[in-house]
Protein backbone atom coordinates (compact mmCIF):
# COMPACT_ATOMS: atom_id res chain seq x y z
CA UNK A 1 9.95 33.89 -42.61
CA UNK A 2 8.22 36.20 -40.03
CA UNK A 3 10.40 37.68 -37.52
CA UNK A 4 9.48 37.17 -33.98
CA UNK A 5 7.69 39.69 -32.31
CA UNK A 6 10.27 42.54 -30.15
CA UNK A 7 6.81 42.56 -27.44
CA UNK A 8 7.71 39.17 -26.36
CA UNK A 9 8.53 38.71 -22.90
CA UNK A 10 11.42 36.70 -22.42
CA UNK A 11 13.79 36.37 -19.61
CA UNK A 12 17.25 34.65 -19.47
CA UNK A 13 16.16 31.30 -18.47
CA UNK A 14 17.61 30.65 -14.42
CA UNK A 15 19.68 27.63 -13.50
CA UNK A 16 17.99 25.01 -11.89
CA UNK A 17 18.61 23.88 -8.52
CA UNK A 18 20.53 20.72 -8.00
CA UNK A 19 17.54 18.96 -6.85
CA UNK A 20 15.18 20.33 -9.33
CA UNK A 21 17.32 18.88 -12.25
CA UNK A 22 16.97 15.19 -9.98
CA UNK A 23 13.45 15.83 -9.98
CA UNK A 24 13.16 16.80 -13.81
CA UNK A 25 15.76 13.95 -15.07
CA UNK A 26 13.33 11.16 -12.86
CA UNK A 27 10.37 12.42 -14.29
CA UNK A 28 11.85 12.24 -18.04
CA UNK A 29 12.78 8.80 -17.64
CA UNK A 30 9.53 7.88 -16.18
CA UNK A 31 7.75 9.68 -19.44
CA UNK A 32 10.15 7.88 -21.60
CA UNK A 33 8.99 4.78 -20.35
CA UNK A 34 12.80 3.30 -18.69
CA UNK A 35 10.96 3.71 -15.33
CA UNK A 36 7.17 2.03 -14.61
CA UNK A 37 5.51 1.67 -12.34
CA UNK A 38 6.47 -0.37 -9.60
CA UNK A 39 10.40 0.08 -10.19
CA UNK A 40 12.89 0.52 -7.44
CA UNK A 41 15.42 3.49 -7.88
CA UNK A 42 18.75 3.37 -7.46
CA UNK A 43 19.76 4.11 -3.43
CA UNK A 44 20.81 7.50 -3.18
CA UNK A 45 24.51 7.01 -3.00
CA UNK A 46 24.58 5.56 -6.82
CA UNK A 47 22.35 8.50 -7.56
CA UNK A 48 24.40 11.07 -6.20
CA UNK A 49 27.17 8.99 -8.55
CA UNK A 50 25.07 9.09 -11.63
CA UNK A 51 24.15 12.73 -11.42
CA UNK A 52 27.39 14.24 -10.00
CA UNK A 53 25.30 15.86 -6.98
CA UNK A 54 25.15 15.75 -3.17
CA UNK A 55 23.46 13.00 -1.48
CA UNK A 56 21.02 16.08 0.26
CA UNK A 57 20.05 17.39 -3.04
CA UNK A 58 19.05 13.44 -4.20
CA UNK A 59 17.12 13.22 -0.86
CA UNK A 60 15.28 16.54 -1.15
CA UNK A 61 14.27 15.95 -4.69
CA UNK A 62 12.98 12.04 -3.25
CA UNK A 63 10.81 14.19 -1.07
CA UNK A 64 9.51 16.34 -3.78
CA UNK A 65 8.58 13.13 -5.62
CA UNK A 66 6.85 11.48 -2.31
CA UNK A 67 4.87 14.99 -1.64
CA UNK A 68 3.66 14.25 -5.49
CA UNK A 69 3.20 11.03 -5.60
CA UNK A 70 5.61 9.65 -7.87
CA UNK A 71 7.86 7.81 -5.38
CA UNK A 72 7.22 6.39 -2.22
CA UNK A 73 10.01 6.00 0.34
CA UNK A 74 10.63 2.49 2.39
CA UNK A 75 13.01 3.23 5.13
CA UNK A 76 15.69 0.85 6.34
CA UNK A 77 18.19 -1.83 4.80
CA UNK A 78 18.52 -4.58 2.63
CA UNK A 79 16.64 -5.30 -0.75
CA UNK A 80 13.42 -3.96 0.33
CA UNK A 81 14.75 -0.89 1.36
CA UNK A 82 14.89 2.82 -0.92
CA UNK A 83 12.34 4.42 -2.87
CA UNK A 84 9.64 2.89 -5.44
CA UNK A 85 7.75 4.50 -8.18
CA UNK A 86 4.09 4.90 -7.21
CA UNK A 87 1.54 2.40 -9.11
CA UNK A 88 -2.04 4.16 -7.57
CA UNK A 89 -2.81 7.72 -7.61
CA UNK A 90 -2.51 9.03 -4.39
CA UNK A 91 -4.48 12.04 -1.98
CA UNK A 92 -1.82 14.87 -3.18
CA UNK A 93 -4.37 16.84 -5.68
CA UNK A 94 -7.13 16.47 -3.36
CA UNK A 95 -5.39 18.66 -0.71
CA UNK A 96 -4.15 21.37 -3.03
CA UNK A 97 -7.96 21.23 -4.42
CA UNK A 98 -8.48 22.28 -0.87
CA UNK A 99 -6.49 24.79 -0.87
CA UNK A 100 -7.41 26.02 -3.70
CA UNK A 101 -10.91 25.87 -2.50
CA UNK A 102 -10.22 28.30 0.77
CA UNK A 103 -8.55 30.61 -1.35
CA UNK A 104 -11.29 31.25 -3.29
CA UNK A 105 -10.01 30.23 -6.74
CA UNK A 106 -12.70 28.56 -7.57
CA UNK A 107 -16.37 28.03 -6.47
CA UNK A 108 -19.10 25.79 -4.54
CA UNK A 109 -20.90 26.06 -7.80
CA UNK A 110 -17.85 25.12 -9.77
CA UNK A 111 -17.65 22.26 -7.80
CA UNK A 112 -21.32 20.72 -8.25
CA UNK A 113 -21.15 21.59 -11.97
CA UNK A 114 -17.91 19.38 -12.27
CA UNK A 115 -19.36 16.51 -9.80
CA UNK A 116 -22.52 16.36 -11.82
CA UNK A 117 -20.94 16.54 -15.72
CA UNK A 118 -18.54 13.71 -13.85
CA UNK A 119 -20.48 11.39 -12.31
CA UNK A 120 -23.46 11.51 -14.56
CA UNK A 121 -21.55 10.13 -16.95
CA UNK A 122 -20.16 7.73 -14.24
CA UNK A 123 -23.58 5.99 -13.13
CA UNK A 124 -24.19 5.30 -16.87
CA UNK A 125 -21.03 3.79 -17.46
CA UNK A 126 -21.31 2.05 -13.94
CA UNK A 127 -24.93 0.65 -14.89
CA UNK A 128 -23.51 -0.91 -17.94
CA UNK A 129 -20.25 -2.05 -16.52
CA UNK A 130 -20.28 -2.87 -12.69
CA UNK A 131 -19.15 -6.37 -11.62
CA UNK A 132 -20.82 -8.14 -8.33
CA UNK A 133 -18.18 -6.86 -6.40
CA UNK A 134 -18.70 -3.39 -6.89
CA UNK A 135 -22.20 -4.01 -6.71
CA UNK A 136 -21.69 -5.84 -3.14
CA UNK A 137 -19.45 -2.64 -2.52
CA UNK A 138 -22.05 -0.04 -3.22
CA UNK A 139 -24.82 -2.38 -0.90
CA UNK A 140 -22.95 -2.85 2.03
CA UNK A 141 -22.21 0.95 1.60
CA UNK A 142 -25.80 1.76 1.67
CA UNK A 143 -26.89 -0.75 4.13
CA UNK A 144 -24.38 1.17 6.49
CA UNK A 145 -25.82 4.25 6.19
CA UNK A 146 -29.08 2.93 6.83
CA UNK A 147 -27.68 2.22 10.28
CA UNK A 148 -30.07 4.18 12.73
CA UNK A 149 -26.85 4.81 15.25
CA UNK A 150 -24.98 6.12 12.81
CA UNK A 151 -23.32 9.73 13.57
CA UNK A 152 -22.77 12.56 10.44
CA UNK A 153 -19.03 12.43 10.60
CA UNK A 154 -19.06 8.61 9.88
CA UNK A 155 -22.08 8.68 7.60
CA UNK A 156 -19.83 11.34 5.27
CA UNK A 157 -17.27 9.18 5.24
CA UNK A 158 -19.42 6.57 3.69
CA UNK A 159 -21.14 8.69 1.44
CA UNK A 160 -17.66 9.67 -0.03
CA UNK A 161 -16.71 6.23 -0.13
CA UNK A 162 -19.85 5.38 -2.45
CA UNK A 163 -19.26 8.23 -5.22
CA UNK A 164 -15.58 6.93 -5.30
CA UNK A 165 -16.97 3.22 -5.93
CA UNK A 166 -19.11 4.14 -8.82
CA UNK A 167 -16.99 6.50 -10.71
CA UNK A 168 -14.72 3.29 -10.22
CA UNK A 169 -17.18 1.17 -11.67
CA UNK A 170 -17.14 3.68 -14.75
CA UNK A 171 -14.46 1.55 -15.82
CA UNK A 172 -11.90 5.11 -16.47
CA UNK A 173 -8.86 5.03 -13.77
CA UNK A 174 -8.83 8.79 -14.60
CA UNK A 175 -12.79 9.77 -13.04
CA UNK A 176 -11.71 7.41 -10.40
CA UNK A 177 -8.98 9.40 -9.72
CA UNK A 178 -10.54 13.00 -9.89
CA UNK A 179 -13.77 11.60 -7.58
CA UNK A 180 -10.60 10.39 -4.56
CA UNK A 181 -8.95 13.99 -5.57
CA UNK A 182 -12.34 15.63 -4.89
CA UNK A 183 -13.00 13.91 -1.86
CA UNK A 184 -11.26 16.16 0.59
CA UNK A 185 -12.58 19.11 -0.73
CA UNK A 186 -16.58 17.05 -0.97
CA UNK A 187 -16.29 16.04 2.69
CA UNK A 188 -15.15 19.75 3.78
CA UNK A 189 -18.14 21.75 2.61
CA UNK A 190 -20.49 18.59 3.19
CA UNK A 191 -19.32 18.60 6.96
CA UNK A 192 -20.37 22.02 7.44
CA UNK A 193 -24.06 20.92 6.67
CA UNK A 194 -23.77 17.67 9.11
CA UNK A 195 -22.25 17.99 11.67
CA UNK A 196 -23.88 20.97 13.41
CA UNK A 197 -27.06 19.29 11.67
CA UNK A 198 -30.27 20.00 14.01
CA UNK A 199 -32.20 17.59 12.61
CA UNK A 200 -30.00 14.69 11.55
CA UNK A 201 -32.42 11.62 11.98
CA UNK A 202 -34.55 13.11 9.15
CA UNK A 203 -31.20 14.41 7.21
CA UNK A 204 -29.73 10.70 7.23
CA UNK A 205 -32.91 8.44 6.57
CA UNK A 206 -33.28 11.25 2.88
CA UNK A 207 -29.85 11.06 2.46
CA UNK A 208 -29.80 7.36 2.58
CA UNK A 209 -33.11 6.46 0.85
CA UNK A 210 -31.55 8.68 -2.07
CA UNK A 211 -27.96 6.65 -2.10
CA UNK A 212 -30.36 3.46 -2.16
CA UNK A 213 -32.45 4.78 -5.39
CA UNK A 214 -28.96 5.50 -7.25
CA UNK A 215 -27.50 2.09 -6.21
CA UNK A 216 -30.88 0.11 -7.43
CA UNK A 217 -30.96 2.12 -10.68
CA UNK A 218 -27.28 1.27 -11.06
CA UNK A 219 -28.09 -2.64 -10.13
CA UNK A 220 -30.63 -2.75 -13.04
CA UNK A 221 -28.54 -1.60 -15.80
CA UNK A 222 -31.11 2.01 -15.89
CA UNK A 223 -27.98 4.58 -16.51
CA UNK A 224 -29.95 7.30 -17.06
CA UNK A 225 -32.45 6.76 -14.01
CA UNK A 226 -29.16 6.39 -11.72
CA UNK A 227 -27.94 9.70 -13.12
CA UNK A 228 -31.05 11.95 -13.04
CA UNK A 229 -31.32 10.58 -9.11
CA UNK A 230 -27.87 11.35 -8.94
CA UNK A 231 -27.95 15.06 -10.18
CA UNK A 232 -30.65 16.03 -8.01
CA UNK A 233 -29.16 14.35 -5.36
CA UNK A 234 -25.77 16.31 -5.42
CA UNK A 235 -27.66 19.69 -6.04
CA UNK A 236 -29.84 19.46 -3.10
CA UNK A 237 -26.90 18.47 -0.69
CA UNK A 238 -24.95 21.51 -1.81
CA UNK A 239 -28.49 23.56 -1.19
CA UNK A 240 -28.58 22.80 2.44
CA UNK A 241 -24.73 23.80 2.66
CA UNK A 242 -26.08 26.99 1.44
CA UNK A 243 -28.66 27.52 3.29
């Protein structure tokens, strides 16, 4: 047997933090599969009892689980009271994507690269799979931001609306999750190009005619139409941010 290399860098491992070791011991049991999704948690008394810690260090490591999404906290008394493990996905990754973002860590380029790998492979799965509701969805959607009254700040909210809706029609709960997580970080370097817009009539009637080619190609089942639409459509919005 080889003997480990003496170059390794290994520390003495720290002691956890009471509420880190709550935080860790939820998570196992939620990866073993004794806690789904939907499941109430014990209050924070019997927690404190179960774990031998403070009642602070159970409600500081509930508010580490809230900030990630894991729990979410219903104030009050009674049955419907405590804290529940999280069913959706919620907007925690899109603001550290954010942050991330203004840090510099990663790039506008990285960004159009991922959207178009991601949802190019959406509007084919979308074309294939969509149900009348998601195609009502995506219409009404359009049909919105067809609107001639319609300002930039609510037409980008739209517009982020309708990428979420198709990667959802993909029919994979995980690019329907990364498309909401991007959406903070989309609608930050997209509002840069509308709102101080000079020429938004023009900007919104091509923006809109373009969202109404995707969502026809996705209507008649032509995948690959929707995505080539699509591609160009996300690399010339991220074009006029640059310019």
């Amino acid at each position: 047997m080889q003997e480990p290399s003496s170059e390794l860098h290994l520390r003495p491992v720290e002691r956890r933090r009471a509420y880190q070791e709550v935080v860790a011991q939820i998570q196992q049991e939620i990866l073993a599969g004794r806690l789904r999704s939907g499941d109430r948690l014990p209050g924070e008394r019997q927690l404190s009892e179960m774990l031998g810690v403070s009642r602070s260090s159970v409600r500081e490591a509930l508010r580490v689980l809230e900030t990630l999404d894991i729990v979410r906290a219903r104030t009050g008394t009674g049955p419907e009271s405590g804290s529940i493990i999280v069913g959706e996905a919620g907007g925690t990754m899109g603001g550290v994507l954010l942050m991330h973002a203004a840090l510099d860590h990663f790039s506008l380029e990285d960004v159009v690269n991922v959207r178009v790998a991601l949802e190019g492979q959406a509007v084919r799965a979308a074309a294939q799979l969509r149900d009348d509701e998601q195609l009502a969805s995506l219409e009404k959607l359009v049909h919105r931001m067809e609107s001639g009254d319609l300002g930039p700040e609510e037409f980008l909210e739209l517009d982020s609306s309708f990428h979420v809706v198709i990667a959802q029609a993909s029919g994979n709960r995980l690019t329907g999750y990364v498309m909401q997580s991007l959406r903070q970080l989309i609608e930050h370097w997209l509002g840069q190009l509308l709102l101080p817009h000079p020429g938004w009539p023009e900007l919104r009637t091509a923006l809109a005619s373009e969202h109404r080619e995707v969502f026809e190609a996705i209507r008649d089942g032509d995948g690959e139409r929707g995505a080539e639409i699509l591609t160009e459509h996300i690399r010339k919005a991220y074009e006029r941010v640059k310019r």
